[in-house]
N, C-alpha and C. Protein backbone atom coordinates (compact mmCIF):
# COMPACT_ATOMS: atom_id res chain seq x y z
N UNK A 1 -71.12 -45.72 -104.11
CA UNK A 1 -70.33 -46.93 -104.10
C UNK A 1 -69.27 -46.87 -105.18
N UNK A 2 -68.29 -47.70 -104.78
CA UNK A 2 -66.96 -47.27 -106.10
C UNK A 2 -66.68 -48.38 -106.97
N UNK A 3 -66.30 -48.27 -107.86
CA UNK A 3 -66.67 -48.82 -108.96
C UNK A 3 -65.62 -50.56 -108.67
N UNK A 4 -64.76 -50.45 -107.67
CA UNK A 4 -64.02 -51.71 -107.14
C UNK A 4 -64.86 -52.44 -105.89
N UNK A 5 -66.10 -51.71 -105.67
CA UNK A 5 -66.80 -52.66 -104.93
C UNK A 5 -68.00 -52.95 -105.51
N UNK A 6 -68.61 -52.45 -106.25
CA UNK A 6 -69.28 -52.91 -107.87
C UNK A 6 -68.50 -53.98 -108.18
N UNK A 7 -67.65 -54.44 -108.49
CA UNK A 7 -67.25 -55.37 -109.48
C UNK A 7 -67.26 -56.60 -108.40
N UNK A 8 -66.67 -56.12 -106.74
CA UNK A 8 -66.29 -57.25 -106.29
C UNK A 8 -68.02 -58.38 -106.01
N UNK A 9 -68.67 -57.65 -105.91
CA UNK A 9 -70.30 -57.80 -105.92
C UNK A 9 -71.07 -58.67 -107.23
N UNK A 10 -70.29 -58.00 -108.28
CA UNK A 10 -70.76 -58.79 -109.54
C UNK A 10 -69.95 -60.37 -109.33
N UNK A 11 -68.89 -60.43 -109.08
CA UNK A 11 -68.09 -61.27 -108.64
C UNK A 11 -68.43 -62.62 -107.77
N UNK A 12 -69.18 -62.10 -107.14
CA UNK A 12 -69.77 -62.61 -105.66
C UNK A 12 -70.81 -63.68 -106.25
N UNK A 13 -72.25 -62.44 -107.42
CA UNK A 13 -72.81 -63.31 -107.84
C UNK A 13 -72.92 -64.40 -109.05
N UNK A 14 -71.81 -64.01 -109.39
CA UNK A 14 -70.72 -64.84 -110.60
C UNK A 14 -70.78 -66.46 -109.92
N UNK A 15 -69.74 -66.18 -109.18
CA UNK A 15 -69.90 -66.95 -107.90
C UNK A 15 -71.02 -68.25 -107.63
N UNK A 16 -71.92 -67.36 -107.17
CA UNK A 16 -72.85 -67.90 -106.80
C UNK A 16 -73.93 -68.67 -107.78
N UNK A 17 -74.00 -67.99 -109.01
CA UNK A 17 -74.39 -68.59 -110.08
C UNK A 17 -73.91 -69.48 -110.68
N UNK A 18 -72.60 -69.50 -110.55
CA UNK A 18 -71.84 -71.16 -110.66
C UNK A 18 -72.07 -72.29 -109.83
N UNK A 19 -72.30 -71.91 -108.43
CA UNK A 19 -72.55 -73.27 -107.44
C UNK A 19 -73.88 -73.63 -107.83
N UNK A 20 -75.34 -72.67 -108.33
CA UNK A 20 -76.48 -73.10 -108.81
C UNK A 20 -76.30 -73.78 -109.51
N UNK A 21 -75.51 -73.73 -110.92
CA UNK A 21 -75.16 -74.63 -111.81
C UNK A 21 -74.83 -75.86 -111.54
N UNK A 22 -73.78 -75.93 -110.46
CA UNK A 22 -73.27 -76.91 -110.35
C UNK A 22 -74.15 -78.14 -109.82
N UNK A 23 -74.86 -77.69 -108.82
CA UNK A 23 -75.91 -77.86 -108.49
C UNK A 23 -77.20 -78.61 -109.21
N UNK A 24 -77.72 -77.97 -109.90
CA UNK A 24 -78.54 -78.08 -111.39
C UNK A 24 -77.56 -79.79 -112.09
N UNK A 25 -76.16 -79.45 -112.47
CA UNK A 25 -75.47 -80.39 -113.42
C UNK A 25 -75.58 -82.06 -112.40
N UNK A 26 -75.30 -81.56 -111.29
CA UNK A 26 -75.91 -82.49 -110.65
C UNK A 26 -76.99 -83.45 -110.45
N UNK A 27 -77.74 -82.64 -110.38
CA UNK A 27 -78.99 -82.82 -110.53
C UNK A 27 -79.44 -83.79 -111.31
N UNK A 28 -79.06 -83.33 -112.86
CA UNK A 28 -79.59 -83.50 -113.89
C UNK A 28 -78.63 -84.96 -114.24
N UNK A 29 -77.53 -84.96 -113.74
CA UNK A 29 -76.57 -86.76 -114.11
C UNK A 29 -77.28 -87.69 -112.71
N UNK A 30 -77.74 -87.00 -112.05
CA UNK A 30 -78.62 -88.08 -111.19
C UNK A 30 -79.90 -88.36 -111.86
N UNK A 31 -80.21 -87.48 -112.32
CA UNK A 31 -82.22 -87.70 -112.85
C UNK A 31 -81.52 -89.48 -113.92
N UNK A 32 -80.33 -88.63 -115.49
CA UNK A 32 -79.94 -89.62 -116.16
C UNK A 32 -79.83 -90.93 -115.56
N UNK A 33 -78.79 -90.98 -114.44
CA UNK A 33 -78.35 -91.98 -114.07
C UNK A 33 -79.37 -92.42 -113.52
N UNK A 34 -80.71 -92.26 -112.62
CA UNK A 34 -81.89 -93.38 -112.83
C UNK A 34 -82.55 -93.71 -113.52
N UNK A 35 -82.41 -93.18 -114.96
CA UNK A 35 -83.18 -93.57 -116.09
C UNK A 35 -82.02 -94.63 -117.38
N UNK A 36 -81.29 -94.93 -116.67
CA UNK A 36 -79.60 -96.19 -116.89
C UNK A 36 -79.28 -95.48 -118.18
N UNK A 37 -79.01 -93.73 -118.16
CA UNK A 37 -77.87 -93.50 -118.53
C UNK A 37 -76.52 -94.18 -118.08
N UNK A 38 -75.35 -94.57 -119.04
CA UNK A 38 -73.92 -94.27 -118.17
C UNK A 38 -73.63 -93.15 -118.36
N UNK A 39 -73.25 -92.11 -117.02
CA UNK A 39 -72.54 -91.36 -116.86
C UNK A 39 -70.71 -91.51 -116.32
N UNK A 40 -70.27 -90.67 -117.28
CA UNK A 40 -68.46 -90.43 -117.18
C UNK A 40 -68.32 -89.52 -116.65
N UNK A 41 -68.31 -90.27 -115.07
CA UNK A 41 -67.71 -88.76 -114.39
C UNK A 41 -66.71 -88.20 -114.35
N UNK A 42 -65.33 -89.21 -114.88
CA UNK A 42 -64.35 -88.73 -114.95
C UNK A 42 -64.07 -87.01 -116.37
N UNK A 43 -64.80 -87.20 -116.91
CA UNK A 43 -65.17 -86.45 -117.95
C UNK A 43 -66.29 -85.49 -117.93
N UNK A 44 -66.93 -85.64 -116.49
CA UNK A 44 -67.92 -84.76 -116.62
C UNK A 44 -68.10 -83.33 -117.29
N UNK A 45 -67.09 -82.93 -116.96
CA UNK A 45 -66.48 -81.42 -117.49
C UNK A 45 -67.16 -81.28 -118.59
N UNK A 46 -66.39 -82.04 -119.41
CA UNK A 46 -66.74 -82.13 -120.85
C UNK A 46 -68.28 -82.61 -121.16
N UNK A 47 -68.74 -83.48 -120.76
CA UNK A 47 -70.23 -84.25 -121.44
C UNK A 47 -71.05 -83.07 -120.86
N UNK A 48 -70.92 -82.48 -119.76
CA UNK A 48 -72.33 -81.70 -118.81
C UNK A 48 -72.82 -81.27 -120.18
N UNK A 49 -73.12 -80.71 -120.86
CA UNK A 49 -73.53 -80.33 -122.34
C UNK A 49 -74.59 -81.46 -123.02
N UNK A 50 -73.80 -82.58 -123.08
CA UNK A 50 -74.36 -83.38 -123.97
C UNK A 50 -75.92 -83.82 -123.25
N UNK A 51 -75.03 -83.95 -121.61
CA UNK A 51 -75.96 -84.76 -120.68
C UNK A 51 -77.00 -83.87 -120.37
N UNK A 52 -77.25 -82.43 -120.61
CA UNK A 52 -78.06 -81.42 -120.24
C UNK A 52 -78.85 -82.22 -121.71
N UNK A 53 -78.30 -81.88 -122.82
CA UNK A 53 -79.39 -81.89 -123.92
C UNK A 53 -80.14 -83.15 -124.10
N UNK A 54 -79.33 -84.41 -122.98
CA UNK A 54 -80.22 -85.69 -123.12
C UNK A 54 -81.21 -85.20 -122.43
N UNK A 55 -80.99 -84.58 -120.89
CA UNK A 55 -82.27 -84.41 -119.96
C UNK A 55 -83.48 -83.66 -121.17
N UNK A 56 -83.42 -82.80 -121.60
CA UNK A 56 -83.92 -81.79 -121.67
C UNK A 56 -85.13 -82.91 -122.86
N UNK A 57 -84.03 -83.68 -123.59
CA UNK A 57 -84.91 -84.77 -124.60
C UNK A 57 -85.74 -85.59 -123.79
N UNK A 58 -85.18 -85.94 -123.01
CA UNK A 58 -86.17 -87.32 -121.37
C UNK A 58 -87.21 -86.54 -121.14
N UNK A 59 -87.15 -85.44 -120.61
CA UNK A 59 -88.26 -84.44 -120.23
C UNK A 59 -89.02 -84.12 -121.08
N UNK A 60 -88.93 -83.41 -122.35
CA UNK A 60 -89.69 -83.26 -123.16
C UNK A 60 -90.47 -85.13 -123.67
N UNK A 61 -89.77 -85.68 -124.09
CA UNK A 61 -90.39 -87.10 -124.13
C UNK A 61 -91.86 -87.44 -123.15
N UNK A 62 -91.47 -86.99 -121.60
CA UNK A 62 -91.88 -87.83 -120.80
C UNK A 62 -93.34 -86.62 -120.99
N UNK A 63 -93.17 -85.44 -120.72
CA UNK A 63 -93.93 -84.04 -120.48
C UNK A 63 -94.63 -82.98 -120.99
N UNK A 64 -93.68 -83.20 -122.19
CA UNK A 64 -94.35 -82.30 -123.54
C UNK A 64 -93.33 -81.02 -123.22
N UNK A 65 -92.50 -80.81 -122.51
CA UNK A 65 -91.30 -79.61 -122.22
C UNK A 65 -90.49 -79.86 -121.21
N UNK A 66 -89.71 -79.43 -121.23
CA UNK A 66 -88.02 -79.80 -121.37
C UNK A 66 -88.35 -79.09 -119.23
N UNK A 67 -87.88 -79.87 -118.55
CA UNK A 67 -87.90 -80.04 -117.50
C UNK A 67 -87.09 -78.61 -116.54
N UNK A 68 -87.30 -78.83 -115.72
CA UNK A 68 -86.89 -77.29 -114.93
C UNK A 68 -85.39 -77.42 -114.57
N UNK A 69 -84.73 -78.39 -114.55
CA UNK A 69 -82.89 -78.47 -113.88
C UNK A 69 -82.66 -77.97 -115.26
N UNK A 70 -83.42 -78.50 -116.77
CA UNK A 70 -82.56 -77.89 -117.87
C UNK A 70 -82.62 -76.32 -117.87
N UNK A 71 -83.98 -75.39 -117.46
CA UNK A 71 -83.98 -74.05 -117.40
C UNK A 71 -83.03 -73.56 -116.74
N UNK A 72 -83.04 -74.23 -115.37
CA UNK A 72 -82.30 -73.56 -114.11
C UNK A 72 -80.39 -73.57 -114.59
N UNK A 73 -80.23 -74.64 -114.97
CA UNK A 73 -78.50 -74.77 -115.25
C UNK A 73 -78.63 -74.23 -116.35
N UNK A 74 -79.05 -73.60 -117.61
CA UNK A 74 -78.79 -73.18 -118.47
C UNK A 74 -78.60 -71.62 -118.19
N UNK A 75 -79.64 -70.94 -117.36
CA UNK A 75 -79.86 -69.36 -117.32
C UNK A 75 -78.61 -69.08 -115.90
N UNK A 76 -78.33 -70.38 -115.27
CA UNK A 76 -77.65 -69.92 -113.97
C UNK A 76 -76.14 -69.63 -114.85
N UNK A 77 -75.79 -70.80 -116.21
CA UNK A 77 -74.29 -70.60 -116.81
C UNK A 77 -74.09 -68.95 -117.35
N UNK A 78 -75.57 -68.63 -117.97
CA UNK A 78 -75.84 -67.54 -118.97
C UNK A 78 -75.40 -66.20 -117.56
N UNK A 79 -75.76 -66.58 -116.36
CA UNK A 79 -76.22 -65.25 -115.52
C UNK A 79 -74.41 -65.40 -114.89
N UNK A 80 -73.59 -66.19 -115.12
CA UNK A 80 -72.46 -66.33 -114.58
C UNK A 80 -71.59 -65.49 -115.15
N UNK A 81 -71.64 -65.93 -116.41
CA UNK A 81 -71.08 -65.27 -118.20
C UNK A 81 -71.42 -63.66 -117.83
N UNK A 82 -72.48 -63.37 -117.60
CA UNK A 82 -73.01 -62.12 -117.65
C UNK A 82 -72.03 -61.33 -116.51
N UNK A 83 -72.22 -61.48 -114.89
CA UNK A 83 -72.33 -61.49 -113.92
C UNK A 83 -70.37 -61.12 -113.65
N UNK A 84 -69.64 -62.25 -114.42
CA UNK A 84 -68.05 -62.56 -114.40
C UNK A 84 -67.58 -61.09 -115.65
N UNK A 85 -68.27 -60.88 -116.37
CA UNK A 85 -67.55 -60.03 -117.44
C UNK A 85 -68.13 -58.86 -117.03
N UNK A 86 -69.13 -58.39 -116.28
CA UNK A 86 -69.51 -56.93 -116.01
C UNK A 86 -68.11 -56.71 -114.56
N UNK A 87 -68.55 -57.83 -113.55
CA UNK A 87 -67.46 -57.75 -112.45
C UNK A 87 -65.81 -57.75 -113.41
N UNK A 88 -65.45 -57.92 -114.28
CA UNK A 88 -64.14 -57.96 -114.43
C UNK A 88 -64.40 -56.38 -115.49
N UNK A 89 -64.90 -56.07 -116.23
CA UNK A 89 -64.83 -54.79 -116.24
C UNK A 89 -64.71 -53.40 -116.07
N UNK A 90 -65.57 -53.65 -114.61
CA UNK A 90 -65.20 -53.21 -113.49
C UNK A 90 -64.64 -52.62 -113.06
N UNK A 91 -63.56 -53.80 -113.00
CA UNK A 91 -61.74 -54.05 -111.87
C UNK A 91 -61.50 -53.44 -112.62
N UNK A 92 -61.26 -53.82 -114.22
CA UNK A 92 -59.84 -53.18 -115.05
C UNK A 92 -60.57 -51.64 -115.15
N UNK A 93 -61.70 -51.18 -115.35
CA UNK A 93 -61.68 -49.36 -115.25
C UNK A 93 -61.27 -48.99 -114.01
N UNK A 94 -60.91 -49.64 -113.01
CA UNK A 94 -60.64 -48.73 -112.26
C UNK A 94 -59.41 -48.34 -111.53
């Protein structure tokens, strides 16, 4: 396999590890928002951070550990990061 269809592959699951996320961030401003967080969606961009580290406090509160949307959106951003810089490495060697 050549090293420009390697990358386009890493790419793919770059990709795809972002819609999990997105997914997950979702998730996780719905769990808030029935527990009467206000959420700013206009700003979501920005808060998803804050609003991950409230869940992760609700969960641990409620459970004794930090709930599974916080695992899942955290390792899906980490596997994106990973996933986007091997695929763009890639491209430019070749």
């Amino acid at each position: 396999m050549t090293a420009e269809i390697m990358s386009n592959y890493f790419l793919i699951l770059a990709i795809v590890c972002v819609l999990c996320g997105v997914v997950s961030s979702i998730m996780i401003t719905a769990f808030l928002s029935k527990r009467g967080i206000k959420i700013n969606y206009f700003l979501i961009r920005i808060y998803i951070i804050k609003y991950t580290n409230q869940y992760r406090k609700i969960t641990e509160e409620e459970s004794g550990k930090a709930g599974p949307l916080f695992y899942s959106s955290v390792v899906s951003y980490i596997l994106t990061l990973i996933f986007a810089i091997v695929g763009a490495i890639l491209k430019i060697t070749t």
